[in-house]
PDB file of N, CA and C in Angstrom:
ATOM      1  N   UNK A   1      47.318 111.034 -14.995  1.00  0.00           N
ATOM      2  CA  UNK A   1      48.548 110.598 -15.580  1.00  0.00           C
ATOM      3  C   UNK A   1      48.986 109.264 -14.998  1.00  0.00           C
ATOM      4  N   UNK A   2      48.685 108.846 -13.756  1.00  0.00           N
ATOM      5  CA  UNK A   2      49.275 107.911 -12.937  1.00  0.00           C
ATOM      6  C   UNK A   2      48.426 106.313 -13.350  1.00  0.00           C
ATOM      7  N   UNK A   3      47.114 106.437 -13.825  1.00  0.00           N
ATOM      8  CA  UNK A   3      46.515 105.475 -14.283  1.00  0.00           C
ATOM      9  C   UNK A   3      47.236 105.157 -15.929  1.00  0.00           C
ATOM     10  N   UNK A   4      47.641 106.352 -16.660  1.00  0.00           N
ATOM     11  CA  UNK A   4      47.929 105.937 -17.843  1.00  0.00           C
ATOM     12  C   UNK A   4      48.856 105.377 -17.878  1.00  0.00           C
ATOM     13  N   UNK A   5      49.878 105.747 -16.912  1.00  0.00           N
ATOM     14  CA  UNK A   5      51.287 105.223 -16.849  1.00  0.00           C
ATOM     15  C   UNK A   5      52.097 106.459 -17.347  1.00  0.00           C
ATOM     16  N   UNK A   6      51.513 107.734 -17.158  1.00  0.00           N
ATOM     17  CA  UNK A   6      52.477 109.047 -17.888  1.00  0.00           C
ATOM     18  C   UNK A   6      53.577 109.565 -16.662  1.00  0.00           C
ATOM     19  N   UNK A   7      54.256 110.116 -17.286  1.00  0.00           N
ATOM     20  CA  UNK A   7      55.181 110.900 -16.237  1.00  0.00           C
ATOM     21  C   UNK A   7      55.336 112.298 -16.660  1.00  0.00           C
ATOM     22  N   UNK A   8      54.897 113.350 -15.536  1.00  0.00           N
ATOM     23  CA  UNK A   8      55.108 114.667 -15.529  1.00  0.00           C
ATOM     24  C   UNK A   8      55.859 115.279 -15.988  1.00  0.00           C
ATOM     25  N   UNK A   9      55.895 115.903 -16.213  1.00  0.00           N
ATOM     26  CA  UNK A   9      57.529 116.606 -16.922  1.00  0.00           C
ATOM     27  C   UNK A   9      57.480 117.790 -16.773  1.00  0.00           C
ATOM     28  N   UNK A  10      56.401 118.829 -16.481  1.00  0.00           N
ATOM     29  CA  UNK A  10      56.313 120.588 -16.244  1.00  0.00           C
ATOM     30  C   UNK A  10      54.996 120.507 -15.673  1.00  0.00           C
ATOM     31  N   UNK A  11      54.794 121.203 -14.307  1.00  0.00           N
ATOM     32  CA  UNK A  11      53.619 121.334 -13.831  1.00  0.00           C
ATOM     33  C   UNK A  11      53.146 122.971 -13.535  1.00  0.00           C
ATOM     34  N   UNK A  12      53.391 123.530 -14.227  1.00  0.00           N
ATOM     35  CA  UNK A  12      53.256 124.994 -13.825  1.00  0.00           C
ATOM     36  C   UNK A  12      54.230 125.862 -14.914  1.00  0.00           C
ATOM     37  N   UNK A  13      54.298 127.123 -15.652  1.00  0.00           N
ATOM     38  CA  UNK A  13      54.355 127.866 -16.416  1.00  0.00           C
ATOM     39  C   UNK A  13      54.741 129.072 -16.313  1.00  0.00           C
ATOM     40  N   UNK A  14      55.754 129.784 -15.906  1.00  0.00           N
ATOM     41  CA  UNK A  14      55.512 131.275 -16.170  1.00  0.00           C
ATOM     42  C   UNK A  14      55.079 132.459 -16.732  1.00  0.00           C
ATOM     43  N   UNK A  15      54.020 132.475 -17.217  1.00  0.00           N
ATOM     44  CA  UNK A  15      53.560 133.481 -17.926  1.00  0.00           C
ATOM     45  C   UNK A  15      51.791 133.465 -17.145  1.00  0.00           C
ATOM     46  N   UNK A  16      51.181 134.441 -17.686  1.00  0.00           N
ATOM     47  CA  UNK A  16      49.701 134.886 -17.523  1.00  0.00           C
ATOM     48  C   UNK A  16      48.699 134.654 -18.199  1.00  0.00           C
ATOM     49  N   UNK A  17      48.005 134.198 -18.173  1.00  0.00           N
ATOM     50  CA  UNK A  17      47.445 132.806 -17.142  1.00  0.00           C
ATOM     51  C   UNK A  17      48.327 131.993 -17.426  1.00  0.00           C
ATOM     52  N   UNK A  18      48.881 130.995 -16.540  1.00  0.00           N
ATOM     53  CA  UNK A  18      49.926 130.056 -16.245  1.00  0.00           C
ATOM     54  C   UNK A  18      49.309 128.841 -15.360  1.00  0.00           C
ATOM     55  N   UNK A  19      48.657 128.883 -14.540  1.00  0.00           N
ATOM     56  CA  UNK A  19      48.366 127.959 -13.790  1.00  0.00           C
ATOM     57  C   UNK A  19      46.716 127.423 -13.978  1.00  0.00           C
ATOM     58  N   UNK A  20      46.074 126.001 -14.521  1.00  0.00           N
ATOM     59  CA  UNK A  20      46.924 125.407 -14.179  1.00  0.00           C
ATOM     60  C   UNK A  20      47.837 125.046 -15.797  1.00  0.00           C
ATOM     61  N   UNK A  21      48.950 124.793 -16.205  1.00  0.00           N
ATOM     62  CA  UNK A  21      49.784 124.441 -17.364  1.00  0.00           C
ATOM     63  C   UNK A  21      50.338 123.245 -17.017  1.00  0.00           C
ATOM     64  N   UNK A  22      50.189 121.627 -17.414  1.00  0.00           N
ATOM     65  CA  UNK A  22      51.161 120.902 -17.549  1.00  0.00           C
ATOM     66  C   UNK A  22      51.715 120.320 -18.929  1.00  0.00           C
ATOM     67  N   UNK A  23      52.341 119.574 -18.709  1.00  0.00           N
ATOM     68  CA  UNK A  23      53.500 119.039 -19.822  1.00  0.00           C
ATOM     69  C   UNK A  23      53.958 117.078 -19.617  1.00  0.00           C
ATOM     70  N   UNK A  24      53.309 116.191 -20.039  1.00  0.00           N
ATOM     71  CA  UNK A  24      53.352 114.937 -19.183  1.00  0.00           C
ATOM     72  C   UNK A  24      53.436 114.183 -20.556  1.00  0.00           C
ATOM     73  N   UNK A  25      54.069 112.535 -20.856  1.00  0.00           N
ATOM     74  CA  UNK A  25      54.743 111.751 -21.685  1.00  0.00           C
ATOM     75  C   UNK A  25      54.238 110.750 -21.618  1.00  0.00           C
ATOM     76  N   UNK A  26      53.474 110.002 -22.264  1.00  0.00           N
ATOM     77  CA  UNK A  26      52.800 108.868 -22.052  1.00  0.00           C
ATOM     78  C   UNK A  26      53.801 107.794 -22.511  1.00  0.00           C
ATOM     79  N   UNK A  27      53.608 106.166 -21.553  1.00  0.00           N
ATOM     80  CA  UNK A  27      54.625 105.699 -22.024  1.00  0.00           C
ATOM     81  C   UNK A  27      54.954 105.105 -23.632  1.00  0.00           C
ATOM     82  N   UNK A  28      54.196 105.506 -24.786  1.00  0.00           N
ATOM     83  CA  UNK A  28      53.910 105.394 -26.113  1.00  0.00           C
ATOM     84  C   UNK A  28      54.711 106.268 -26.765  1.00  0.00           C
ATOM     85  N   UNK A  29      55.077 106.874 -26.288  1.00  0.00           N
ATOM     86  CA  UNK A  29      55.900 108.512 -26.389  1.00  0.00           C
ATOM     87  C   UNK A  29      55.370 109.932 -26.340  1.00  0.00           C
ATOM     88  N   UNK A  30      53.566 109.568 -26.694  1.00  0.00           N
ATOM     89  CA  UNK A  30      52.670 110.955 -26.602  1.00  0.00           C
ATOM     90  C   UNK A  30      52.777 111.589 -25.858  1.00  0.00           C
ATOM     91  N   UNK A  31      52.611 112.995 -25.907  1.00  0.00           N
ATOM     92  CA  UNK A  31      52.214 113.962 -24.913  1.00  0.00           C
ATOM     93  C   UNK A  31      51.147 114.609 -24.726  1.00  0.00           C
ATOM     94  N   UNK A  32      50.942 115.160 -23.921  1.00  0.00           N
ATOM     95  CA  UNK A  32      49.334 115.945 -23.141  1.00  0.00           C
ATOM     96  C   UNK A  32      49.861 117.020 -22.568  1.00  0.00           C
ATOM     97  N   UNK A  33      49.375 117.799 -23.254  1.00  0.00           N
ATOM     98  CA  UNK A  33      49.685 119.601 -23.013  1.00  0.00           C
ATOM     99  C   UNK A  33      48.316 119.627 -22.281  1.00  0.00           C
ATOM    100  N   UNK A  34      48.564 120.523 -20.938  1.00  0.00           N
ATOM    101  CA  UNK A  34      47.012 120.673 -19.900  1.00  0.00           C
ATOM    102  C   UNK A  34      47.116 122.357 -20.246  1.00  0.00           C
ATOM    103  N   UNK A  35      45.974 123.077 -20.054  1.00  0.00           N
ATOM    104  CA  UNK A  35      46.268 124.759 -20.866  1.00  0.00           C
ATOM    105  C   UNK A  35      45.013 125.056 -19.913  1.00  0.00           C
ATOM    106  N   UNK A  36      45.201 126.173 -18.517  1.00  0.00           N
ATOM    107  CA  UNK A  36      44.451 127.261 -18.689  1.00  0.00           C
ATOM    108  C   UNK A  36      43.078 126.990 -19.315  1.00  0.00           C
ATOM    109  N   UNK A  37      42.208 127.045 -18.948  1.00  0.00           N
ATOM    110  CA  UNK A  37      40.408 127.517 -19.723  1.00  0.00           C
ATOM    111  C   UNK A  37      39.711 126.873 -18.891  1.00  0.00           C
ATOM    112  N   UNK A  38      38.606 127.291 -19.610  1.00  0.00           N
ATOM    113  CA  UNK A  38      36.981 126.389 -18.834  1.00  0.00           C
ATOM    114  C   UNK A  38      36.769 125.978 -20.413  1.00  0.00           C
ATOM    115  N   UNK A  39      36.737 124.689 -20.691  1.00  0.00           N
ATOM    116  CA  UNK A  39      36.601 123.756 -21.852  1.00  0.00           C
ATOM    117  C   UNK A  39      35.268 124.066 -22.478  1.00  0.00           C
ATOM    118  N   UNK A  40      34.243 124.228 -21.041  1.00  0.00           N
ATOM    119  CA  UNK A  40      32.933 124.055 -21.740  1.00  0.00           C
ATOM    120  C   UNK A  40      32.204 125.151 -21.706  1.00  0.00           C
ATOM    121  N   UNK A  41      32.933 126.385 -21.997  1.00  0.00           N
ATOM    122  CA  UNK A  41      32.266 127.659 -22.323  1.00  0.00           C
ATOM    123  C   UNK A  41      32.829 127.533 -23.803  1.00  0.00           C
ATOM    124  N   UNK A  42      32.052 128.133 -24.630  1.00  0.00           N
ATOM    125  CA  UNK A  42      32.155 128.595 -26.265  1.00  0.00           C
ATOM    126  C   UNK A  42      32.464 129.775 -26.651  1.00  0.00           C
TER     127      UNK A  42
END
């Protein structure tokens, strides 16, 4: 996030599986939802 220029906004989640969960704002206005998984299982 720190190379893009984003700022954090939720780093963690309450619910199951929750961690890791973020929530971050790029300065364009986009966002990047981070979610729980292993990407490169099918």
């Amino acid at each position: 996030m720190t190379e893009l220029g984003g700022r954090l906004l939720i780093d963690g989640i309450a619910m199951r599986p929750g961690h890791p969960a973020v929530l971050a704002e790029l300065p364009d206005g986009r966002f990047i939802i981070g979610l729980p998984g292993n990407p490169s299982q099918p």
